[in-house]
C-alpha atoms as a PDB file:
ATOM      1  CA  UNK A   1       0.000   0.000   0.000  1.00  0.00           C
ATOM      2  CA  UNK A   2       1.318   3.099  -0.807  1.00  0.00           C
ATOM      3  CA  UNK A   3       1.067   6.918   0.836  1.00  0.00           C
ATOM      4  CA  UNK A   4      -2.646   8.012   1.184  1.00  0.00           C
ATOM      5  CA  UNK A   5      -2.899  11.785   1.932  1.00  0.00           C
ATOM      6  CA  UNK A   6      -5.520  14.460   2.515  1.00  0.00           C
ATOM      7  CA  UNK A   7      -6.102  17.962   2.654  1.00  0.00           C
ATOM      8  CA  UNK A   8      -7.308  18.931   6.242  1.00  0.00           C
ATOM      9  CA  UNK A   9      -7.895  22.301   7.877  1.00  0.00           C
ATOM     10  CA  UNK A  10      -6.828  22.379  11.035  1.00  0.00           C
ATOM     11  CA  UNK A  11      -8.461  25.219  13.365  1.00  0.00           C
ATOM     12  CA  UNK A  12      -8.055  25.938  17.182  1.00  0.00           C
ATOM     13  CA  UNK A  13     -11.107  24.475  18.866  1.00  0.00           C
ATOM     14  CA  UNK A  14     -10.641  27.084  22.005  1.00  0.00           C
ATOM     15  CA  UNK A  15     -10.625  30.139  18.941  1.00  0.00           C
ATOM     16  CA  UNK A  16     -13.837  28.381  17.419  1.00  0.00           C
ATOM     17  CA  UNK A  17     -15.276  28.802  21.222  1.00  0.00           C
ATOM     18  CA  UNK A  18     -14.397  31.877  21.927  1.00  0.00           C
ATOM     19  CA  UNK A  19     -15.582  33.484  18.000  1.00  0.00           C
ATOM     20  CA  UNK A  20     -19.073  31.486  18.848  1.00  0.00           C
ATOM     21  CA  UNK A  21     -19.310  33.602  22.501  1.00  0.00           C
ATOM     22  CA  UNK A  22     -19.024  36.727  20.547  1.00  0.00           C
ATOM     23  CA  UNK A  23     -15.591  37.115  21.618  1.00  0.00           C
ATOM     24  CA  UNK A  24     -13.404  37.088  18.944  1.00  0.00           C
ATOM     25  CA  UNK A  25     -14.123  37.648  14.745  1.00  0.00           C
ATOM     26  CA  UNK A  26     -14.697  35.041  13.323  1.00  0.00           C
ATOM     27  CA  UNK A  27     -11.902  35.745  10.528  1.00  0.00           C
ATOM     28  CA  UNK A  28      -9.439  35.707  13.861  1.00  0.00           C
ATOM     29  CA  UNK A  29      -9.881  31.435  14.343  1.00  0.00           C
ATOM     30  CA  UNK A  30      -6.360  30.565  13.764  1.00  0.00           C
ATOM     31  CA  UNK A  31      -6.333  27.912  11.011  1.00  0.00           C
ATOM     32  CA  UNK A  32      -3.670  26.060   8.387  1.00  0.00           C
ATOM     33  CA  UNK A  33      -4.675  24.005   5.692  1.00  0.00           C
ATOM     34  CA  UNK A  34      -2.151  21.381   5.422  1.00  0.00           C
ATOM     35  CA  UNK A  35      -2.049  18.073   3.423  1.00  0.00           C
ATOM     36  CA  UNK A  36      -1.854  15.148   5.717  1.00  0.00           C
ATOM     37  CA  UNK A  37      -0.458  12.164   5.543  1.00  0.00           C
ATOM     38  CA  UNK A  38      -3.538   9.189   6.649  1.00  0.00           C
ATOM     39  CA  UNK A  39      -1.768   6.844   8.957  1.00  0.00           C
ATOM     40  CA  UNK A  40      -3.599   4.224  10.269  1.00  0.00           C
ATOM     41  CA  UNK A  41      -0.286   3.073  12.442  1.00  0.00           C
ATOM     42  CA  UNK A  42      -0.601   6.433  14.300  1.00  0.00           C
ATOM     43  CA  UNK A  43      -3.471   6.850  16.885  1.00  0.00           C
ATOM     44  CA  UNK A  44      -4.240  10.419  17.194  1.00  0.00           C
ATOM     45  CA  UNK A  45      -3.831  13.977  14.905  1.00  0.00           C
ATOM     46  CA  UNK A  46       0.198  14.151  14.997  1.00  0.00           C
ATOM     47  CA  UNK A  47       1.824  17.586  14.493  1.00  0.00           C
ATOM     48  CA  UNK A  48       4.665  19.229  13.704  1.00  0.00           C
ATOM     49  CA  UNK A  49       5.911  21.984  16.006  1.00  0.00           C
ATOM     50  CA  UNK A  50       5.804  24.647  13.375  1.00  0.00           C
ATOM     51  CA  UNK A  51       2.064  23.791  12.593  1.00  0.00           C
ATOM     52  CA  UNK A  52       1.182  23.989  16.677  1.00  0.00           C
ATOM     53  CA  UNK A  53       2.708  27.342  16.792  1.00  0.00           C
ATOM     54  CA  UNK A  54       0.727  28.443  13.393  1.00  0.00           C
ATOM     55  CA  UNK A  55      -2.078  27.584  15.171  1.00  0.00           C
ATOM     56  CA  UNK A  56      -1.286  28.704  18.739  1.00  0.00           C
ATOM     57  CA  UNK A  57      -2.189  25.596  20.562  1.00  0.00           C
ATOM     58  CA  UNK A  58      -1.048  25.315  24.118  1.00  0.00           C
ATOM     59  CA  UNK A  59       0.702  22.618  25.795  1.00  0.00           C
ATOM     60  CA  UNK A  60      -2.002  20.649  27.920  1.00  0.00           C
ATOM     61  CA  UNK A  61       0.111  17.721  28.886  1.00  0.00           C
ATOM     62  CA  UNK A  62       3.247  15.012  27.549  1.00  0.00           C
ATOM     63  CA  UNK A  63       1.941  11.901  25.644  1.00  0.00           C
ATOM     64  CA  UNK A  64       4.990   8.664  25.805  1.00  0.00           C
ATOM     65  CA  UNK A  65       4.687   7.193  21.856  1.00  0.00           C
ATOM     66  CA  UNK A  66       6.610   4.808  20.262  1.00  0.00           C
ATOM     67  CA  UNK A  67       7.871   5.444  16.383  1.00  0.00           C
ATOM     68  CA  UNK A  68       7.952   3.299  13.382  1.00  0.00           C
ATOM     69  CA  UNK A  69      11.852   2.809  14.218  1.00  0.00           C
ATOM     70  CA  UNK A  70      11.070   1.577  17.847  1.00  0.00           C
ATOM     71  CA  UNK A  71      12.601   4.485  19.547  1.00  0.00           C
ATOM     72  CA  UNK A  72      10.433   6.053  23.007  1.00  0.00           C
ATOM     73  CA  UNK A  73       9.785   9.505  22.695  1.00  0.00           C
ATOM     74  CA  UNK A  74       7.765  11.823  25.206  1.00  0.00           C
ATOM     75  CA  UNK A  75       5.599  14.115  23.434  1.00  0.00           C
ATOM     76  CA  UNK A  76       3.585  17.104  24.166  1.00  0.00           C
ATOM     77  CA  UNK A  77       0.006  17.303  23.700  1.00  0.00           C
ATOM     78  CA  UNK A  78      -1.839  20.222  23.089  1.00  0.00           C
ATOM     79  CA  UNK A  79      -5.581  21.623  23.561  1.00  0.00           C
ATOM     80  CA  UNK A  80      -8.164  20.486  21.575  1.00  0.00           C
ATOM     81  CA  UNK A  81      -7.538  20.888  17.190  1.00  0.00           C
ATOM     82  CA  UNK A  82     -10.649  21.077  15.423  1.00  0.00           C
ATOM     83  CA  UNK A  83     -10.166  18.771  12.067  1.00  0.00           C
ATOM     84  CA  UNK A  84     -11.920  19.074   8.910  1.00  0.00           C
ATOM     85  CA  UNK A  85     -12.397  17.444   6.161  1.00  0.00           C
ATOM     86  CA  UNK A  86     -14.703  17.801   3.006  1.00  0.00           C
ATOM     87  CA  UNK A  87     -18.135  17.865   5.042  1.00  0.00           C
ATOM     88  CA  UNK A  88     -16.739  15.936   7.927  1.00  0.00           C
ATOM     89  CA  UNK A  89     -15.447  17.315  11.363  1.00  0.00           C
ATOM     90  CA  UNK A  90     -13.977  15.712  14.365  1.00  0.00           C
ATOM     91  CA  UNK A  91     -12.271  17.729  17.968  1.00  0.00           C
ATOM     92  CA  UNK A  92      -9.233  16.021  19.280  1.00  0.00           C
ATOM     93  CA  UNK A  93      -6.310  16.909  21.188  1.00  0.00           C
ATOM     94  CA  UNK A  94      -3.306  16.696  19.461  1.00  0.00           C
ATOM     95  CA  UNK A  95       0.221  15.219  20.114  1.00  0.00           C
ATOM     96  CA  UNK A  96       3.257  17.417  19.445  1.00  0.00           C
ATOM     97  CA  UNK A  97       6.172  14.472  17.382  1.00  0.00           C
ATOM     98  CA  UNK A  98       9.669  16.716  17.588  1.00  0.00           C
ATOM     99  CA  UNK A  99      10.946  16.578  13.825  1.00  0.00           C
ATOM    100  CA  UNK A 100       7.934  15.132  12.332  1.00  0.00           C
ATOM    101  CA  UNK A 101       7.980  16.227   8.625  1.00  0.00           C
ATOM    102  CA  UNK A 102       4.102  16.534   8.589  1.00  0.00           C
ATOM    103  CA  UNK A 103       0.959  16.570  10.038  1.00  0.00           C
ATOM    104  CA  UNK A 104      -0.420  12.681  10.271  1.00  0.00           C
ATOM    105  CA  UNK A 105      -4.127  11.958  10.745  1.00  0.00           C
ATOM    106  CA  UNK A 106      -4.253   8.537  12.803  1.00  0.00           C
ATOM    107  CA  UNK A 107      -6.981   5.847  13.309  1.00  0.00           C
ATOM    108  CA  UNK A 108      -8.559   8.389  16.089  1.00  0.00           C
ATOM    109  CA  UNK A 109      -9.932  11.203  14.058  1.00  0.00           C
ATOM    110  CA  UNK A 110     -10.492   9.042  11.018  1.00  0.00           C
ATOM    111  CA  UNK A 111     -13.034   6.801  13.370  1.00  0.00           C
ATOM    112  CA  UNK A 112     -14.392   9.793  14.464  1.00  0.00           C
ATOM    113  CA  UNK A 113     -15.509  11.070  11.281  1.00  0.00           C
ATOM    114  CA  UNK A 114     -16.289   8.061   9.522  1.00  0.00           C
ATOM    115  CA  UNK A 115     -13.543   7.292   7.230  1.00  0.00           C
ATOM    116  CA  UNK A 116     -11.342   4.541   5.629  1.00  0.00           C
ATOM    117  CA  UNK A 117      -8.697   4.504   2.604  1.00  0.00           C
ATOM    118  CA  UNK A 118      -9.710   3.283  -0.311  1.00  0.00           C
ATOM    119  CA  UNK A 119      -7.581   0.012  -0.781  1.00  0.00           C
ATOM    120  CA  UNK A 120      -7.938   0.518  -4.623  1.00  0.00           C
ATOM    121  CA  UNK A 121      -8.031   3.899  -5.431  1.00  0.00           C
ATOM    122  CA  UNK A 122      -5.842   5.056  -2.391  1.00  0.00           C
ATOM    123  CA  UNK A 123      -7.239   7.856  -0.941  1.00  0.00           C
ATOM    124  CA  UNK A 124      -9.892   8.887   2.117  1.00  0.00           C
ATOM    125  CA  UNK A 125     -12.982   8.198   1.907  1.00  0.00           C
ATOM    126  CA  UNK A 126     -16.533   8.266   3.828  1.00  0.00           C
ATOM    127  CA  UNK A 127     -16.841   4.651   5.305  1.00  0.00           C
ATOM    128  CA  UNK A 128     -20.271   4.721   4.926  1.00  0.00           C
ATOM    129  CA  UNK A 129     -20.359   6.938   1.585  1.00  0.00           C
ATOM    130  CA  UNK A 130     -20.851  10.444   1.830  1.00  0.00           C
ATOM    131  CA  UNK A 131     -23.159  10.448   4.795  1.00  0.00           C
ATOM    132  CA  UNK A 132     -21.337   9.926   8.017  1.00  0.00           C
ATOM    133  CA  UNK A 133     -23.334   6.839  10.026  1.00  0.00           C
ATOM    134  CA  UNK A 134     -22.193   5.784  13.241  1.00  0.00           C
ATOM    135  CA  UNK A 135     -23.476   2.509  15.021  1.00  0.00           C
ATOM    136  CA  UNK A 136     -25.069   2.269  18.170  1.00  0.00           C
ATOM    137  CA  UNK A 137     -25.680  -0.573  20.223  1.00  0.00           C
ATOM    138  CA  UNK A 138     -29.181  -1.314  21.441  1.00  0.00           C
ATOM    139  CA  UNK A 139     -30.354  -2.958  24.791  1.00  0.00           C
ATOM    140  CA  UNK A 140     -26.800  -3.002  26.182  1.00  0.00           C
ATOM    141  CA  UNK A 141     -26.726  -2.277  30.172  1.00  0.00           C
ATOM    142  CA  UNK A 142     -23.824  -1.195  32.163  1.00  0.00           C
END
């Protein structure tokens, strides 16, 4: 399988709360569009340091990961990211990978909004088509 990317916005989620209290323009939500690269092997929205600090995120925490090559690394991770793609939208903290080339979308936010790569055309798409569906379970009790 080869590299599957996508073009994401990225916005910060506390911006998006504050512009929807009235408190800040709307045109003042710090965002980047960047293209990502769709790992399922990663877990969460991985960033860059450059791309935290276009979007002003602030350090909430340290995340231990382990890389592709085995090493340990601690990581920080931020305040919540607001994701978007096509029609689709998902809020996730992010973690903070020192010298990661790009921004990686993991298995998190690509459950969250309903979407799988295409294992013939190799790209995102909606799991469920173009209509995110999510299943429920029914008569399950704690």
């Amino acid at each position: 399988m080869g590299t599957v990317s996508a073009e994401i916005t990225l916005r910060n989620e506390c911006d998006v709360g504050f512009a929807r209290r009235g408190h800040l323009k709307t045109e003042d939500i710090r965002s980047v569009t960047v293209t990502a690269v769709v790992d399922t092997g990663a877990y969460s929205l991985m960033l860059d340091e450059q791309t935290m600090q276009k979007l002003g995120l602030e350090v909430t925490g340290e995340q231990k990961i382990v890389v592709a090559s085995g090493e340990r690394l601690v990581c920080m991770v931020t305040d919540a990211v607001e994701i978007n793609w096509k029609n689709r939208q998902s809020v996730l903290r992010a973690v903070v990978v020192p010298g990661l080339p790009c921004v990686l979308m993991g298995v998190l936010p690509l459950e969250h909004m309903d979407l799988v790569i295409h294992p013939k055309k190799q790209e995102l798409v909606g799991a469920h088509g173009d209509e995110m569906e999510f299943m429920a379970l029914q008569g399950v009790s704690a």
